[in-house]
PDB file of N, CA and C in Angstrom:
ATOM      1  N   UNK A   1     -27.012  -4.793  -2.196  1.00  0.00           N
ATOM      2  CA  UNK A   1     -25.937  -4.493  -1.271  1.00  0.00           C
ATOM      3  C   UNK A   1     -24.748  -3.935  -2.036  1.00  0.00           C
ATOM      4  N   UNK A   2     -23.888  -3.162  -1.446  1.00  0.00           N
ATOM      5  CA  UNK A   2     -22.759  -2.466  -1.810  1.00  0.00           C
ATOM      6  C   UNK A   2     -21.604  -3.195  -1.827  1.00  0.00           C
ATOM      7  N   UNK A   3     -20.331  -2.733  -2.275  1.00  0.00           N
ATOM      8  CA  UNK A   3     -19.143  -3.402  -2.389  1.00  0.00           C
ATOM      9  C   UNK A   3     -18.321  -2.017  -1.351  1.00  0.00           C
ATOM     10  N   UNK A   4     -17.490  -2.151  -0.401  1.00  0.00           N
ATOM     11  CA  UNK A   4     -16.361  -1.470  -0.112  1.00  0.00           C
ATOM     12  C   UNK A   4     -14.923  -1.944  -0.548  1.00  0.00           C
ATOM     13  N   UNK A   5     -14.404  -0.530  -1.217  1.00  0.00           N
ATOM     14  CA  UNK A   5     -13.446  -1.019  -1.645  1.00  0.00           C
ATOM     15  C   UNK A   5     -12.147  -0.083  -1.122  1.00  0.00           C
ATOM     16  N   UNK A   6     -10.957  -1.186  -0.135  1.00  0.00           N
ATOM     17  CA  UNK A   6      -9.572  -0.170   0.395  1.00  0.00           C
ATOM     18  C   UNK A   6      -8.273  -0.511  -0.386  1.00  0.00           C
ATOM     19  N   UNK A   7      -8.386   1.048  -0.616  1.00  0.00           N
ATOM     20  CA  UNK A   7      -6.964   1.057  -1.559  1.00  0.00           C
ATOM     21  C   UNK A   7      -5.654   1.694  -0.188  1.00  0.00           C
ATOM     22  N   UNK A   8      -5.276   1.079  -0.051  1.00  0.00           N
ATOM     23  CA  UNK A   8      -3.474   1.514   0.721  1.00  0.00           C
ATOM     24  C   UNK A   8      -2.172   1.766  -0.454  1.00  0.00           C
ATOM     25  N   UNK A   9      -1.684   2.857  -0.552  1.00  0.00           N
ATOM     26  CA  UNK A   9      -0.328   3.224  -1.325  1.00  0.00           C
ATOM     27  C   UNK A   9       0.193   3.991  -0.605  1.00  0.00           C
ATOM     28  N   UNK A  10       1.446   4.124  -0.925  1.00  0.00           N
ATOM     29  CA  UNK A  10       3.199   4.804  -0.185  1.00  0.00           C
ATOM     30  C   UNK A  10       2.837   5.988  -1.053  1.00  0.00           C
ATOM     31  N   UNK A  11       3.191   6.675  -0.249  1.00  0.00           N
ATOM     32  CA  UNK A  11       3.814   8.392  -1.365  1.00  0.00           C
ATOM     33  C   UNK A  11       4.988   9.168  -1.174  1.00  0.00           C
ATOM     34  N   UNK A  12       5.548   9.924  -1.671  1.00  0.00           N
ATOM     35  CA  UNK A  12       6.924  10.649  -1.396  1.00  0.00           C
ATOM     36  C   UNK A  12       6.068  11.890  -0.457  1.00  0.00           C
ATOM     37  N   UNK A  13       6.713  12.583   0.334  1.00  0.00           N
ATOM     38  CA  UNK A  13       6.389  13.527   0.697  1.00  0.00           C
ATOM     39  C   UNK A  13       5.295  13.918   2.119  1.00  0.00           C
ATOM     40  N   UNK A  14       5.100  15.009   1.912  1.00  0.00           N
ATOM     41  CA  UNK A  14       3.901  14.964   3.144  1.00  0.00           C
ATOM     42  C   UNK A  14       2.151  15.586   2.693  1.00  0.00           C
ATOM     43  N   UNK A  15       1.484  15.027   2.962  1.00  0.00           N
ATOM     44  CA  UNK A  15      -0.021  14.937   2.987  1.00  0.00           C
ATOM     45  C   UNK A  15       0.004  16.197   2.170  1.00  0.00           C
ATOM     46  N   UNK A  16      -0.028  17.085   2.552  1.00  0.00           N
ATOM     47  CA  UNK A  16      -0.503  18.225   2.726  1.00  0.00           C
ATOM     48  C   UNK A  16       0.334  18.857   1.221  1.00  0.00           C
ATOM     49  N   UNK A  17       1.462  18.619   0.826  1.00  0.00           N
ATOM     50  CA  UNK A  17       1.899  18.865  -0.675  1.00  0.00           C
ATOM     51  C   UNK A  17       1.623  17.630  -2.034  1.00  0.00           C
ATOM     52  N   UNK A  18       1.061  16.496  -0.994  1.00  0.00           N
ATOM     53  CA  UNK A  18       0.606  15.703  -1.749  1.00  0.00           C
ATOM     54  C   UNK A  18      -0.735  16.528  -2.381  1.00  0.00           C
ATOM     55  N   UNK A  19      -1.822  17.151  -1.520  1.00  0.00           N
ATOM     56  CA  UNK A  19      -2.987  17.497  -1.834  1.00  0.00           C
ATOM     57  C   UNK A  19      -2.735  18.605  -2.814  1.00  0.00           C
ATOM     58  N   UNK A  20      -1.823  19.545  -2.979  1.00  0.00           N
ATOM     59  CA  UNK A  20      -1.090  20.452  -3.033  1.00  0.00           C
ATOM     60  C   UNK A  20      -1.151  20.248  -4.969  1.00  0.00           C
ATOM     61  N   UNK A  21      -0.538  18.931  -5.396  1.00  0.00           N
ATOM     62  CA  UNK A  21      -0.105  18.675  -6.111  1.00  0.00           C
ATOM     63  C   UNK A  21      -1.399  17.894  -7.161  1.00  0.00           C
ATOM     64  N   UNK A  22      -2.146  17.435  -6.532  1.00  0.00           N
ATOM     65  CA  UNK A  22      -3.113  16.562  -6.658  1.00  0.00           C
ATOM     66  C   UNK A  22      -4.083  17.777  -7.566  1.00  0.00           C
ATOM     67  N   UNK A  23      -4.055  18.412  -6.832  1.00  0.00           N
ATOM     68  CA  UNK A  23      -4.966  19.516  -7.081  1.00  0.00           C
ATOM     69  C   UNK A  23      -5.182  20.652  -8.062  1.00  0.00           C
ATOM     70  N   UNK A  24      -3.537  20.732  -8.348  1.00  0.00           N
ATOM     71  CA  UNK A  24      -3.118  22.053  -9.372  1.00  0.00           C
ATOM     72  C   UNK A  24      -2.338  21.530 -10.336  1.00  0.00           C
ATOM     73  N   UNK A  25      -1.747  20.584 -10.103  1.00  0.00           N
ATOM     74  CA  UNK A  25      -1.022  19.971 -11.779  1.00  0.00           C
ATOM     75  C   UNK A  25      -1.890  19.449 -12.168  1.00  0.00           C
ATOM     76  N   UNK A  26      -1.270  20.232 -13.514  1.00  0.00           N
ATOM     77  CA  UNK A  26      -2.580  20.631 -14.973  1.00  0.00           C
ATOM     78  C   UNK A  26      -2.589  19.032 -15.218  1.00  0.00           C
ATOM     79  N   UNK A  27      -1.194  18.066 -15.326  1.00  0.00           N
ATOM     80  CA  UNK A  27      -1.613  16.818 -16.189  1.00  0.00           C
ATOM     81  C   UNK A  27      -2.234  16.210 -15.306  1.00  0.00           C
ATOM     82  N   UNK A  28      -2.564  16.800 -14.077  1.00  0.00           N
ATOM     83  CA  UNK A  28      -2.848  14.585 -13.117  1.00  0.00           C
ATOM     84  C   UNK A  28      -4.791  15.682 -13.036  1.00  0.00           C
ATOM     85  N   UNK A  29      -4.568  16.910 -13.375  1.00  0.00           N
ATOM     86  CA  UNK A  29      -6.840  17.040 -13.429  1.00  0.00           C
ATOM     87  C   UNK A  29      -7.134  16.852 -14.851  1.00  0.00           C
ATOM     88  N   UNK A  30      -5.949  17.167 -15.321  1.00  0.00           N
ATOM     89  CA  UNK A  30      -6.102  16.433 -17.016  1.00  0.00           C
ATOM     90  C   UNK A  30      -6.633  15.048 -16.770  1.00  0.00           C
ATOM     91  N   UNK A  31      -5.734  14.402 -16.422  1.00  0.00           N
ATOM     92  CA  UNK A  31      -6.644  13.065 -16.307  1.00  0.00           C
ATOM     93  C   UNK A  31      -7.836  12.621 -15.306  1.00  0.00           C
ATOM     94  N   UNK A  32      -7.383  13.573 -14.340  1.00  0.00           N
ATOM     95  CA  UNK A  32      -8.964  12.954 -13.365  1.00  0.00           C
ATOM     96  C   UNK A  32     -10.209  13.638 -14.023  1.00  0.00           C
ATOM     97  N   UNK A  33     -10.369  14.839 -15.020  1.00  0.00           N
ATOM     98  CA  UNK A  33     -11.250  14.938 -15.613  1.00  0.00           C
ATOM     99  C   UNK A  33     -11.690  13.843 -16.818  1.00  0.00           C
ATOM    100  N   UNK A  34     -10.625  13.556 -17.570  1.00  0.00           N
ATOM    101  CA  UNK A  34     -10.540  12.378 -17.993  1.00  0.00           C
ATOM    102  C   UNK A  34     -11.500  11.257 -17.974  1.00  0.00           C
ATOM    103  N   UNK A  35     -10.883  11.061 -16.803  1.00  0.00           N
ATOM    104  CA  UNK A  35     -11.736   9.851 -15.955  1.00  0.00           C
ATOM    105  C   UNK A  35     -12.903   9.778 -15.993  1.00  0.00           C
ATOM    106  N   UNK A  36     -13.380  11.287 -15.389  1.00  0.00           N
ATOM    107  CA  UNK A  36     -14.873  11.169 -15.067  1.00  0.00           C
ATOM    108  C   UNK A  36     -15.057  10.552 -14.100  1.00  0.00           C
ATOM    109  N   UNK A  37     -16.804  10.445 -14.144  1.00  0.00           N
ATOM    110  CA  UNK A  37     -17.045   9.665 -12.503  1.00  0.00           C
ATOM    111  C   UNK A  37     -17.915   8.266 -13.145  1.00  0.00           C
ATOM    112  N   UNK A  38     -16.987   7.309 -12.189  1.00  0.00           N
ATOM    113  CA  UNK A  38     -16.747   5.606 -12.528  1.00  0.00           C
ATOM    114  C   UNK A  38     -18.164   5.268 -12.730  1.00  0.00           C
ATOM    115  N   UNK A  39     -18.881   4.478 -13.692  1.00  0.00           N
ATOM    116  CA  UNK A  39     -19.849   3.800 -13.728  1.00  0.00           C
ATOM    117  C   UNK A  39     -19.844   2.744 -12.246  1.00  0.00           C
ATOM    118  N   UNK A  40     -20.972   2.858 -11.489  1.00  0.00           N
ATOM    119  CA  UNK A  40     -21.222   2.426 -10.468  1.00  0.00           C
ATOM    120  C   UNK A  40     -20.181   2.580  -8.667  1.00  0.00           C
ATOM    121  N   UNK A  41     -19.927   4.113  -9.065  1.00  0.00           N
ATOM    122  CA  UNK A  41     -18.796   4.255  -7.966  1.00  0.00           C
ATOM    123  C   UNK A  41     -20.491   4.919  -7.088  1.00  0.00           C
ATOM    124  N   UNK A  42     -20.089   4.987  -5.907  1.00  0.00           N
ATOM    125  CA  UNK A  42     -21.189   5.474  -4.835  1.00  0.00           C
ATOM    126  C   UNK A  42     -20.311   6.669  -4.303  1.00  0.00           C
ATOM    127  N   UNK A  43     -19.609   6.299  -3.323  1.00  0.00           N
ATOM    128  CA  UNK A  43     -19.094   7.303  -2.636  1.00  0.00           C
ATOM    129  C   UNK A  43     -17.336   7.402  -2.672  1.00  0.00           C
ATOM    130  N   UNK A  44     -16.536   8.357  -2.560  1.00  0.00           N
ATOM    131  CA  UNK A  44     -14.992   8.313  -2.532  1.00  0.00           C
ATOM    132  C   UNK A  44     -14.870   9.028  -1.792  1.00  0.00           C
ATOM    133  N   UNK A  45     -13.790   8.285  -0.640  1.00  0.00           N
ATOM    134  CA  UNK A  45     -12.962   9.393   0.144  1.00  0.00           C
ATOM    135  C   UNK A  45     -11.202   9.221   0.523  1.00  0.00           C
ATOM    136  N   UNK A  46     -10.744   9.947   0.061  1.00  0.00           N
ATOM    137  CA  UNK A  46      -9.251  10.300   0.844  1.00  0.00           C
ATOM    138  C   UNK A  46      -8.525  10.415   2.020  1.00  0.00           C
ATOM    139  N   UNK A  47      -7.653  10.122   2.567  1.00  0.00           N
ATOM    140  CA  UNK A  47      -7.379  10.098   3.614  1.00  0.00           C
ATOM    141  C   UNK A  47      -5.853   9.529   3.744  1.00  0.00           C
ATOM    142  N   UNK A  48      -5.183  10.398   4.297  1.00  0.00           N
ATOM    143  CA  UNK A  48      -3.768  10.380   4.531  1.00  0.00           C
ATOM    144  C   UNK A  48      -2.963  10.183   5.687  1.00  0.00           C
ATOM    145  N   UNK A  49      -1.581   9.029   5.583  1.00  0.00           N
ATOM    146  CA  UNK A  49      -1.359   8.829   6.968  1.00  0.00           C
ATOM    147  C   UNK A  49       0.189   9.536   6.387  1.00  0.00           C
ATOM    148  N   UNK A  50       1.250   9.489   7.394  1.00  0.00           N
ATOM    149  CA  UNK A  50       2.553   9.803   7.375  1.00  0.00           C
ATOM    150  C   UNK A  50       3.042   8.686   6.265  1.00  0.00           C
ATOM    151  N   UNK A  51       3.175   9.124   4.934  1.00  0.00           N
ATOM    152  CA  UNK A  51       3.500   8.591   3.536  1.00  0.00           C
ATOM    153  C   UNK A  51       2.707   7.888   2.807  1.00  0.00           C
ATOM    154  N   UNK A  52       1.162   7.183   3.728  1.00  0.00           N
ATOM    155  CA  UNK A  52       0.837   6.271   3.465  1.00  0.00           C
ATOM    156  C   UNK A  52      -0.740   7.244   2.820  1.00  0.00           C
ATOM    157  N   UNK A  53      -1.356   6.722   1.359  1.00  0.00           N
ATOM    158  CA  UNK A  53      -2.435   7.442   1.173  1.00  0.00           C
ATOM    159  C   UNK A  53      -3.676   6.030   1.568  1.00  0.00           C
ATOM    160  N   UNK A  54      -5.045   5.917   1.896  1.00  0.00           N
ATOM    161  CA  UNK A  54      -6.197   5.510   2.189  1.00  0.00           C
ATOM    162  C   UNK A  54      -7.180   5.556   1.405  1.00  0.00           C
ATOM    163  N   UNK A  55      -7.188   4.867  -0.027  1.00  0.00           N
ATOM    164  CA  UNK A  55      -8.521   5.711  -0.474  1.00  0.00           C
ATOM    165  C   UNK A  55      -9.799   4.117  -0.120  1.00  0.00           C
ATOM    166  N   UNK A  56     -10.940   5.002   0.060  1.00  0.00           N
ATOM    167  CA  UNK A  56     -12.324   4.312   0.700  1.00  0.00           C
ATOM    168  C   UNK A  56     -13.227   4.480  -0.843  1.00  0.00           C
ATOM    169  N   UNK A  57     -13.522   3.628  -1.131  1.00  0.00           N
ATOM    170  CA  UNK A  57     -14.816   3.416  -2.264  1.00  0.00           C
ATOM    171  C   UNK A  57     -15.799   2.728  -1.730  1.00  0.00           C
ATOM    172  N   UNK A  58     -17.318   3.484  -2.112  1.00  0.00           N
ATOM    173  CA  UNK A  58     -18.232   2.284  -2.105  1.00  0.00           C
ATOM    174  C   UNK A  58     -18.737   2.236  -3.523  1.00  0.00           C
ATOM    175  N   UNK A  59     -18.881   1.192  -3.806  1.00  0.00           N
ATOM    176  CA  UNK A  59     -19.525   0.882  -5.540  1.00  0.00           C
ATOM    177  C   UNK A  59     -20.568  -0.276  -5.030  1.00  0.00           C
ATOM    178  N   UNK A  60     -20.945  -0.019  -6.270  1.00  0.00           N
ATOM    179  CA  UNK A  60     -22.197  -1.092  -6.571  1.00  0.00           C
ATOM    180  C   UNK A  60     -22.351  -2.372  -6.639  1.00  0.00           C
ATOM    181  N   UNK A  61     -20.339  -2.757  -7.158  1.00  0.00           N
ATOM    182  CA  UNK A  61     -20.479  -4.050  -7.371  1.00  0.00           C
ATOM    183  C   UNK A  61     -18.936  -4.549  -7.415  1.00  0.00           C
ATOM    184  N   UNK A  62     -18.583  -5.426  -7.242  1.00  0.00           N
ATOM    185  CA  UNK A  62     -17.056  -5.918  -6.969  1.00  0.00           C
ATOM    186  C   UNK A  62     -15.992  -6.035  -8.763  1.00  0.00           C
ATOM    187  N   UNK A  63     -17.177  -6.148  -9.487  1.00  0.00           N
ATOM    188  CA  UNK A  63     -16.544  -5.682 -10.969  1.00  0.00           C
ATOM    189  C   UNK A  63     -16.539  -4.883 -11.518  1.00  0.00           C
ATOM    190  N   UNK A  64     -17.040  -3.584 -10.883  1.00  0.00           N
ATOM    191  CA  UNK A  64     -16.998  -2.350 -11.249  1.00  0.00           C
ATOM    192  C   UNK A  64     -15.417  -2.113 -10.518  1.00  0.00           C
ATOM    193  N   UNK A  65     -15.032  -2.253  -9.004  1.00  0.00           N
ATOM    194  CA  UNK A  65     -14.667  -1.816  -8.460  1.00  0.00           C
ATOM    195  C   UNK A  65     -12.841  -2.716  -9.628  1.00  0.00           C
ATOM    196  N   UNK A  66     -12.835  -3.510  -9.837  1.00  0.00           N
ATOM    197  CA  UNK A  66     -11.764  -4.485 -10.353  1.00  0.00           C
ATOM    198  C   UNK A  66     -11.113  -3.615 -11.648  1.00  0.00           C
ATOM    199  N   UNK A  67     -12.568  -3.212 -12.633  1.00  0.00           N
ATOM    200  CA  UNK A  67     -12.631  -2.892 -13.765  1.00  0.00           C
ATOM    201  C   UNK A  67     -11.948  -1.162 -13.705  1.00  0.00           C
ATOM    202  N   UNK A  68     -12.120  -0.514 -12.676  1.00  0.00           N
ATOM    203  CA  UNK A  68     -11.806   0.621 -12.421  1.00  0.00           C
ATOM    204  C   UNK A  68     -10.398   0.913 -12.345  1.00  0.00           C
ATOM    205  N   UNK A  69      -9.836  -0.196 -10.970  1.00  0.00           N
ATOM    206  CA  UNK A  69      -8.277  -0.316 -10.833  1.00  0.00           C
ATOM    207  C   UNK A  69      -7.606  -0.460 -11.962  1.00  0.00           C
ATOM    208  N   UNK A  70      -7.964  -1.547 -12.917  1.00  0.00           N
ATOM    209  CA  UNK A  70      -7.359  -1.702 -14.217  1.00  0.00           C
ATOM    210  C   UNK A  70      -7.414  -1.376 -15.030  1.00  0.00           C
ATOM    211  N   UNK A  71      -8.092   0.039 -15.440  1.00  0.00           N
ATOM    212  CA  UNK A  71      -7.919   0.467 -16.229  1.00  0.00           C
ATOM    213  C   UNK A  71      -7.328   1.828 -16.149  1.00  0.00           C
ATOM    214  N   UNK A  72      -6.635   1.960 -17.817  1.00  0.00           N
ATOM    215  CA  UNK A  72      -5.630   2.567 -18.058  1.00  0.00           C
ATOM    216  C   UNK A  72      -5.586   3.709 -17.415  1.00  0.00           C
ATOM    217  N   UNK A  73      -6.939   4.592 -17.282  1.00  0.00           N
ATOM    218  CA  UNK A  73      -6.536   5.897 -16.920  1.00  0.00           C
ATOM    219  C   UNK A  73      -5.659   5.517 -15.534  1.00  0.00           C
ATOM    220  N   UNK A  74      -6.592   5.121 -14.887  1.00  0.00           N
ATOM    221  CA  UNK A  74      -5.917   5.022 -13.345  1.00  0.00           C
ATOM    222  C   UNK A  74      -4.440   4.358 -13.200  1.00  0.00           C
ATOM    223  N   UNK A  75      -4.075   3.937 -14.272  1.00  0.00           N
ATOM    224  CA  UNK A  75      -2.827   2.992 -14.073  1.00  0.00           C
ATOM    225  C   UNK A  75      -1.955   4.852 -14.376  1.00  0.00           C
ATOM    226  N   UNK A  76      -2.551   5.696 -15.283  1.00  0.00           N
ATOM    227  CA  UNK A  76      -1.904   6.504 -15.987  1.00  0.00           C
ATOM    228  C   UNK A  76      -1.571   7.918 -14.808  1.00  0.00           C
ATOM    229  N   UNK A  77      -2.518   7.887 -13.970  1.00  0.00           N
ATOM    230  CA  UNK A  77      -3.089   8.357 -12.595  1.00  0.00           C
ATOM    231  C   UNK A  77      -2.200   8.375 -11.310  1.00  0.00           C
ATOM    232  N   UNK A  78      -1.892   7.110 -11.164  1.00  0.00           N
ATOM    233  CA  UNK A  78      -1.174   6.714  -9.786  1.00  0.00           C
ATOM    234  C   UNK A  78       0.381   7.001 -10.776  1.00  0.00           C
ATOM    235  N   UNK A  79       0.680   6.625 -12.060  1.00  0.00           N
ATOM    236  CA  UNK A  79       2.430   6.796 -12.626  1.00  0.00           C
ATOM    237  C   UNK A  79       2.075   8.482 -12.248  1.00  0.00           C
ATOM    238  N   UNK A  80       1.142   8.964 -12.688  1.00  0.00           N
ATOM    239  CA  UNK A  80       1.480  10.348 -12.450  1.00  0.00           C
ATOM    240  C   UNK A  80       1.939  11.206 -11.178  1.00  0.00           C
ATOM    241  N   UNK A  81       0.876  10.401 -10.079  1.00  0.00           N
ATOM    242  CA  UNK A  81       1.138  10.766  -8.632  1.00  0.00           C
ATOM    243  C   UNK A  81       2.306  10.350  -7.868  1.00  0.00           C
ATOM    244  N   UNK A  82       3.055   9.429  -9.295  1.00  0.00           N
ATOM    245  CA  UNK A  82       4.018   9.116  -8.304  1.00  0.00           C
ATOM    246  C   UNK A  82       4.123   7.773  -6.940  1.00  0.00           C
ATOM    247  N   UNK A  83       2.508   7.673  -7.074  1.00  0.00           N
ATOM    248  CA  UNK A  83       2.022   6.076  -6.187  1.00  0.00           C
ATOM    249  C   UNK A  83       3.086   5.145  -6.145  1.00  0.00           C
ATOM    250  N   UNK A  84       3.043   4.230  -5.302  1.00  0.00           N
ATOM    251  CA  UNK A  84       3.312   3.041  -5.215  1.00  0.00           C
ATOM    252  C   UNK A  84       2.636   1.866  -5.829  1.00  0.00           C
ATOM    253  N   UNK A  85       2.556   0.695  -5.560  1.00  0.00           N
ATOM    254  CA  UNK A  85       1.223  -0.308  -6.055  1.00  0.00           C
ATOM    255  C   UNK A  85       0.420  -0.306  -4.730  1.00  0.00           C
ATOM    256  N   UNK A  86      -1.282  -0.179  -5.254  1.00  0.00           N
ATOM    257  CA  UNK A  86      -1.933   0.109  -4.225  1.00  0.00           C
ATOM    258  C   UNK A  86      -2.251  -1.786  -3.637  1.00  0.00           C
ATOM    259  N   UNK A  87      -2.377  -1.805  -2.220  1.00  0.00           N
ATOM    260  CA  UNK A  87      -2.967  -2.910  -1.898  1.00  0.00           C
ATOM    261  C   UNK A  87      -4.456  -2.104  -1.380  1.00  0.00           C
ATOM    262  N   UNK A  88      -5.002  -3.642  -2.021  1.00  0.00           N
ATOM    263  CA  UNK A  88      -6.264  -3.022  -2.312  1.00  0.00           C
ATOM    264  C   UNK A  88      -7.311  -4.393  -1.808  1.00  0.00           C
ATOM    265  N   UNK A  89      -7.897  -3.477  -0.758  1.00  0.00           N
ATOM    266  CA  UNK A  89      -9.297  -4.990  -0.118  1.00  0.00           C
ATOM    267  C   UNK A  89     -10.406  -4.227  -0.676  1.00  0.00           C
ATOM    268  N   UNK A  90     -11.118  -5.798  -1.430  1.00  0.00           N
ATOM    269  CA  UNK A  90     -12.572  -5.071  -1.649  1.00  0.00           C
ATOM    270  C   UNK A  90     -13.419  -6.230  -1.004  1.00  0.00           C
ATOM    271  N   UNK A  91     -14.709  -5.930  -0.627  1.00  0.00           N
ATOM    272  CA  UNK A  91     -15.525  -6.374   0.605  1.00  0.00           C
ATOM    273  C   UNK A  91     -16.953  -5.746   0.212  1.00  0.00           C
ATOM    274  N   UNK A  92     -17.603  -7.404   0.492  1.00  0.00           N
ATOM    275  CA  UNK A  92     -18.955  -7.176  -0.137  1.00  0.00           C
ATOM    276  C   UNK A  92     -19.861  -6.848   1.756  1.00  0.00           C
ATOM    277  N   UNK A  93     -20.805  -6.184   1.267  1.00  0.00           N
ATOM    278  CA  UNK A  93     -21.483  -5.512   2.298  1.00  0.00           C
ATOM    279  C   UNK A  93     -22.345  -6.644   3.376  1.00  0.00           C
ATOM    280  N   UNK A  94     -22.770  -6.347   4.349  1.00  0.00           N
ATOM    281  CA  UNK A  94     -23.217  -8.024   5.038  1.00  0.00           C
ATOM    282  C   UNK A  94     -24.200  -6.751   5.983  1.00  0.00           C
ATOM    283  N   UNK A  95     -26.037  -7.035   5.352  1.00  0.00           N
ATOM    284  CA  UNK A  95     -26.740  -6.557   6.210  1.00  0.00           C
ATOM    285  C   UNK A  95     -26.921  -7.651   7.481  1.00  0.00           C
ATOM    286  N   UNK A  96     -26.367  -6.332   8.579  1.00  0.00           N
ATOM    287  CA  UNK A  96     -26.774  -7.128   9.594  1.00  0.00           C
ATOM    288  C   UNK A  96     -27.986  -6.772  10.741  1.00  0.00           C
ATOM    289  N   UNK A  97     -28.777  -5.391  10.500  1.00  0.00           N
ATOM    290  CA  UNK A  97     -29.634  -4.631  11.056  1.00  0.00           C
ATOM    291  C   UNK A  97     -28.772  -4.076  12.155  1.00  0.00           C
ATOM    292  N   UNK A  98     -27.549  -3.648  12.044  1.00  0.00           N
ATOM    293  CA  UNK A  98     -26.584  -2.191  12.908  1.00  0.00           C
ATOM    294  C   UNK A  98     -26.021  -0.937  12.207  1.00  0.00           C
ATOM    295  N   UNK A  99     -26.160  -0.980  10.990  1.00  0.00           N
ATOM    296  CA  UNK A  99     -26.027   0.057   9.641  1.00  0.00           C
ATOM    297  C   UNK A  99     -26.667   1.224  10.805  1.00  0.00           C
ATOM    298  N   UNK A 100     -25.701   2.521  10.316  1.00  0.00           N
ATOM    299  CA  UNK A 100     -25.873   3.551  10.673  1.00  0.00           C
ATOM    300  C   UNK A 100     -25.740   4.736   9.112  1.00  0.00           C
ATOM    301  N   UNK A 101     -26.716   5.685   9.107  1.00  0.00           N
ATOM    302  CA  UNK A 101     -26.448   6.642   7.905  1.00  0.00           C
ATOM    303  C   UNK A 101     -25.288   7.563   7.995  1.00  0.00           C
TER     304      UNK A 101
END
């Protein structure tokens, strides 16, 4: 079974220069290349409210997902973006035979 993991953070600005920014400053793909892709991450998605960013993880396992937040790049990541501190629920998966693909 999978782990879901919700990250909630504040941002300056609006969505759309957030992505803006995310995307083309050289230091913050400096580091998301950096990064690379997380030992045991499954799926990532984004999603933006009026200041507020959403990010959705599924990983493999609830210490992958711990080990990820805390480390440096990402601490180096969110100072760059300018983030807030993310609140962050992670949630282990519960087959219940209603799973949809």
């Amino acid at each position: 079974m999978t782990t879901l993991a919700i990250a909630r953070m504040r941002f300056n600005g609006d969505a759309q220069e957030f992505q803006r920014r995310y995307t083309s400053d050289p230091e913050i793909r400096a580091i998301f290349e950096e990064l690379g892709q997380p030992e045991g991450a499954i799926r990532h998605r984004t999603f933006a409210t009026d200041g507020e960013l959403i990010v959705v993880d599924e990983w493999e396992s609830a210490e992958q997902v711990r080990a990820w937040i805390g480390s440096p790049g990402i601490q180096r990541l969110m100072s760059a973006l300018e983030l807030g501190r993310p609140e962050v629920t992670i949630a282990e998966q519960l087959v219940l035979g209603d799973e949809l693909s």
